[in-house]
Protein backbone atom coordinates (compact mmCIF):
# COMPACT_ATOMS: atom_id res chain seq x y z
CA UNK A 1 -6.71 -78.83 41.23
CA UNK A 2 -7.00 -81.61 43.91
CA UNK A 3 -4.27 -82.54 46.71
CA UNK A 4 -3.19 -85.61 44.59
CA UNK A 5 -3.14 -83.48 41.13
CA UNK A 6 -0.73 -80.78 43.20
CA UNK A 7 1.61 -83.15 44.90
CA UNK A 8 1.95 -85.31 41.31
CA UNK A 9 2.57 -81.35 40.46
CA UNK A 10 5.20 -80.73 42.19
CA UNK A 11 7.15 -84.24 41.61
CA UNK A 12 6.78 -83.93 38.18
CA UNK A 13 7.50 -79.53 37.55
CA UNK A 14 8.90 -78.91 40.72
CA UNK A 15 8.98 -74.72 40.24
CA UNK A 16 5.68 -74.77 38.92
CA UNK A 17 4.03 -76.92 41.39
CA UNK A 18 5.13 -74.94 44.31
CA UNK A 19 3.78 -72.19 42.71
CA UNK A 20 0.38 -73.66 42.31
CA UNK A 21 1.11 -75.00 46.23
CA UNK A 22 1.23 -71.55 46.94
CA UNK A 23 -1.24 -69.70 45.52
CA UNK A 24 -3.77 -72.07 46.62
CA UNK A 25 -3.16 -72.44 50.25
CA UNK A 26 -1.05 -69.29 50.94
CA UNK A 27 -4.34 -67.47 52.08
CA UNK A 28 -5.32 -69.89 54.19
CA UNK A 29 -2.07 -70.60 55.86
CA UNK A 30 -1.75 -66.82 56.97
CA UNK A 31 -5.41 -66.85 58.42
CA UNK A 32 -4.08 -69.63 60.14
CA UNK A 33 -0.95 -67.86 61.19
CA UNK A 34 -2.47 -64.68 61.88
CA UNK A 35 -5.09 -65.84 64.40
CA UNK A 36 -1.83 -67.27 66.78
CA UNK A 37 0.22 -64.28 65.75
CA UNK A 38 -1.42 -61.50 65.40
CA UNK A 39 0.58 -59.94 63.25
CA UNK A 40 0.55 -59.84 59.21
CA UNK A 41 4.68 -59.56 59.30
CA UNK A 42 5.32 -63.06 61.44
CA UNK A 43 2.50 -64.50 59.89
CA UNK A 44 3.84 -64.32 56.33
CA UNK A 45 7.74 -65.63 57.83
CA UNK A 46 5.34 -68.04 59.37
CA UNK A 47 3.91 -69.15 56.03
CA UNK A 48 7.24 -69.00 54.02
CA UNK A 49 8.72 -71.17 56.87
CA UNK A 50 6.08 -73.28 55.70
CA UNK A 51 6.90 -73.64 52.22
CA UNK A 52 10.06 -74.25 53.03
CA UNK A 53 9.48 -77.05 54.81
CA UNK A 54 7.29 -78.38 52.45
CA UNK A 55 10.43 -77.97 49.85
CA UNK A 56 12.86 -79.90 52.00
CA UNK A 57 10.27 -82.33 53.06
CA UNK A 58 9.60 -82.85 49.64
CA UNK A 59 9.38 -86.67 49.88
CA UNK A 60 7.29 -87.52 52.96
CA UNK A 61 4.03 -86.08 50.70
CA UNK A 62 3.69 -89.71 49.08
CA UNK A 63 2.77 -90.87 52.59
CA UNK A 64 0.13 -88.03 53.14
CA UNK A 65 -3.77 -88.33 51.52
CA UNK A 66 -4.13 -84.20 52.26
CA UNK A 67 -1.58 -81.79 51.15
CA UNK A 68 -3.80 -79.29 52.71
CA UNK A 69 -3.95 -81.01 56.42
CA UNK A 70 0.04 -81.43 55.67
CA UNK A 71 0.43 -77.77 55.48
CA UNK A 72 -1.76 -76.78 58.42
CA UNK A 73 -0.01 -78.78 60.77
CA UNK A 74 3.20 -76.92 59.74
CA UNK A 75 1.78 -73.52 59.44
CA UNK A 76 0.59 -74.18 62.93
CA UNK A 77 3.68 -75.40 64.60
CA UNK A 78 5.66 -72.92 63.34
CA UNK A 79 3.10 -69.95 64.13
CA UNK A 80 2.91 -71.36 67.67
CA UNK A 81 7.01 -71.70 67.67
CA UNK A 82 7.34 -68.47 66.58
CA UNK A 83 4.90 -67.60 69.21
CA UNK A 84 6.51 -68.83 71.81
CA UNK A 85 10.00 -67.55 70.86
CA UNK A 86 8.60 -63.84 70.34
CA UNK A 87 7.08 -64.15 73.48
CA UNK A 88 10.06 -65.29 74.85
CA UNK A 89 12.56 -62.32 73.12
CA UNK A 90 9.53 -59.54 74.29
CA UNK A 91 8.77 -60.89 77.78
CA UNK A 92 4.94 -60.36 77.12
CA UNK A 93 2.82 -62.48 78.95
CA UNK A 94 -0.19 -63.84 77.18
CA UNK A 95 -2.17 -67.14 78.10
CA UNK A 96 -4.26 -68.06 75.01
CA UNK A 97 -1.60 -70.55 74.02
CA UNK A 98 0.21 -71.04 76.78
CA UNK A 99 -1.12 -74.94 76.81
CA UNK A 100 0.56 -75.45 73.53
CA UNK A 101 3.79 -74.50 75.09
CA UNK A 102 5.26 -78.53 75.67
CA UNK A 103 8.39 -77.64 76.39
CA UNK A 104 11.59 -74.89 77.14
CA UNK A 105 13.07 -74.78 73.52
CA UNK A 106 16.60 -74.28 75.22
CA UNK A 107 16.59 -78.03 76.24
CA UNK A 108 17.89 -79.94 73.51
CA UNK A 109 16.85 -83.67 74.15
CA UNK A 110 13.25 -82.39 75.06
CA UNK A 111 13.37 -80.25 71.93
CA UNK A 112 14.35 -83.86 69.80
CA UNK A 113 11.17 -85.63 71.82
CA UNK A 114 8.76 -82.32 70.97
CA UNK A 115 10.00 -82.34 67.42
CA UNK A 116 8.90 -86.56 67.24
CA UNK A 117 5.77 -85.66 69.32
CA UNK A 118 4.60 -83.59 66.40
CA UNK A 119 5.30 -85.41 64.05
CA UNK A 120 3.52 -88.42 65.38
CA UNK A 121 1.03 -86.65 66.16
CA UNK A 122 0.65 -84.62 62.24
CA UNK A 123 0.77 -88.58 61.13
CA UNK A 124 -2.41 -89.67 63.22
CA UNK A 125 -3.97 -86.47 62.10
CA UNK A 126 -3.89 -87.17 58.65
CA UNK A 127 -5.03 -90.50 59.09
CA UNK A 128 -8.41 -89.30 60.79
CA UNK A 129 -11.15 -90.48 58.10
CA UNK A 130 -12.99 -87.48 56.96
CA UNK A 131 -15.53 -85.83 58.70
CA UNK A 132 -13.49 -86.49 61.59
CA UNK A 133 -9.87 -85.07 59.83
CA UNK A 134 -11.82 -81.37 58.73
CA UNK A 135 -13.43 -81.26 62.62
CA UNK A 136 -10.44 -81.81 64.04
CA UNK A 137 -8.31 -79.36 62.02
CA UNK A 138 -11.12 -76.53 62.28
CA UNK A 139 -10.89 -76.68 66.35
CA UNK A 140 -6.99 -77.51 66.79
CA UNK A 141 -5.55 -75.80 64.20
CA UNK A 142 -7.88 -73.20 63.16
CA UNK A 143 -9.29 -72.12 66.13
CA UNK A 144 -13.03 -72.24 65.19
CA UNK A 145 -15.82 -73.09 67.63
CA UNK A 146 -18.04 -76.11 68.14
CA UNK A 147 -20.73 -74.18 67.25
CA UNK A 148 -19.41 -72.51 63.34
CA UNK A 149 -17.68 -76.04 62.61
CA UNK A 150 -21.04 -77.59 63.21
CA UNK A 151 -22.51 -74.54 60.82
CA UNK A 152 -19.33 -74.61 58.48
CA UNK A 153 -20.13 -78.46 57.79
CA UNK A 154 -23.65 -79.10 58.37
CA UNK A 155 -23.79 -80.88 61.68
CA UNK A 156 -25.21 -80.46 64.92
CA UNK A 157 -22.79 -79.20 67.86
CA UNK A 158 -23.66 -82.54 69.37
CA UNK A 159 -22.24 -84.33 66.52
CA UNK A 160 -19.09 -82.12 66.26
CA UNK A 161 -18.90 -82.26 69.92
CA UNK A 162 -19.01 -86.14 69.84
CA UNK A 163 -16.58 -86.43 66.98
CA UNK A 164 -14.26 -84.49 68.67
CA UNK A 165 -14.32 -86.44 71.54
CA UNK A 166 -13.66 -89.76 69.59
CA UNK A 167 -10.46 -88.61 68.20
CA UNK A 168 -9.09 -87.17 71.44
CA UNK A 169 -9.57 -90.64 72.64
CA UNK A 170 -7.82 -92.49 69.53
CA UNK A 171 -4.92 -89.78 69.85
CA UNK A 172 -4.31 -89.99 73.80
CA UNK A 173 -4.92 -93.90 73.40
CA UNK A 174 -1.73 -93.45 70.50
CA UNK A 175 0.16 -92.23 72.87
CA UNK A 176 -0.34 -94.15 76.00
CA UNK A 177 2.04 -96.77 75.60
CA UNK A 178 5.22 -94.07 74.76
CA UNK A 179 5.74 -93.38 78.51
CA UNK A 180 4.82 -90.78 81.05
CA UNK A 181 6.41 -87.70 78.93
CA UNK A 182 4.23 -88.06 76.41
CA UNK A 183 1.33 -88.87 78.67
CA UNK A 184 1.82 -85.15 80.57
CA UNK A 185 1.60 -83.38 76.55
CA UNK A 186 -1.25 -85.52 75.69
CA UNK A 187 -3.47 -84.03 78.51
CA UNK A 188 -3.34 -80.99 76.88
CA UNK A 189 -5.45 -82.21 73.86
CA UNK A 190 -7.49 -84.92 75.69
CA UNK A 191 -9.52 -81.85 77.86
C-alpha cells in the first residue's frame, strides 16, 4: 500500500489504518530512533510518541504528499527531544547532536518559536521534489553518508553532494526573511 492508499486508510477505518501505519513504518522509525538514542527502550517511547502524534494530528496529512517523510520528521524530533532531555536528567555529555540542540527547553517563548521552527521547516521538507526529498531525509534524518545515499539511490557523491547543497540553500533562503533567531538555527543546516 502507497502513502495516499494509507492516509485514505486511516480517514476512512481509522483503527485499522493505524494499524497498517504501523506495521509498515514502525521498523523504520526505530532505526531512525535508535541511531540518536541508542537505546531499543527510548527508541520504541520514541516511536509510540510518534504515532501518537500522528493520531492527534490526524488532519494536517491532507496537506502532506509523503506519509513516510511526515513520520520521519516526527520520529526525529522527538528522538532528538528525548535526547536532549535524557541527556539533560543523566548529565552525560555527548557531542554528536549537540548542533541539533536550538534551544534550553525550560524557556517557554523560545520553546513556542522551536516548536514553529520545526514545523516550518517539516513543511519545506515535504515539499522538496523527489530525488531531492529522499537525499535530504537519508542525511538529516537518517544519518547516512554522502557516499551510501549516492549507492542507496544510484547517483554519484557529486550529485548527492550537489543536491544537498541546493536544498540547504532553498531552506536557509526560507528562512531569511523571519529575523535573526531563526537566522542563528538555520546555520546549523546550511554547513
Amino acid at each position: 500500500m502507497d502513502d495516499k492508499q494509507l492516509i485514505k486508510l486511516l480517514y476512512n477505518e481509522p483503527a485499522e489504518g493505524l494499524s497498517e501505519i504501523i506495521n509498515t513504518y514502525s521498523g523504520l522509525l526505530t532505526a531512525v530512533a535508535m541511531r540518536i538514542l541508542k537505546n531499543p527502550q527510548e527508541a520504541e517511547e520514541c516511536v509510540a510518541d510518534t504515532f501518537i502524534s500522528l493520531w492527534k494530528n490526524i488532519r494536517t496529512l491532507k496537506k502532506t504528499d509523503s506519509l513516510k517523510g511526515y513520520l520521519l520528521c516526527i520520529a526525529r524530533n522527538n528522538a532528538v527531544n528525548r535526547y536532549h532531555k535524557l541527556k539533560r536528567q543523566s548529565g552525560v555529555s555527548v557531542d554528536a547532536l549537540d548542533g541539533f540542540e536550538i534551544i534550553a527547553d525550560d524557556d517557554v517563548e523560545l520553546l513556542v518559536i522551536k516548536k514553529e521552527f520545526m514545523s516550518e521547516l517539516q513543511n519545506i521538507v515535504m515539499k522538496i521534489p523527489e530525488p531531492g526529498r529522499e537525499i535530504f531525509m537519508r542525511k538529516y534524518f537518517l544519518f547516512e553518508s554522502v557516499k551510501d545515499i549516492a549507492e542507496k539511490l544510484g547517483l554519484n557523491e557529486i550529485q548527492v553532494k550537489d543536491r544537498l547543497y541546493r536544498i540547504r540553500k532553498q531552506i536557509k533562503k526560507n528562512f531569511e526573511k523571519k529575523g535573526d533567531f531563526y537566522n542563528e538555527i538555520i546555520l546549523t543546516i546550511a554547513r
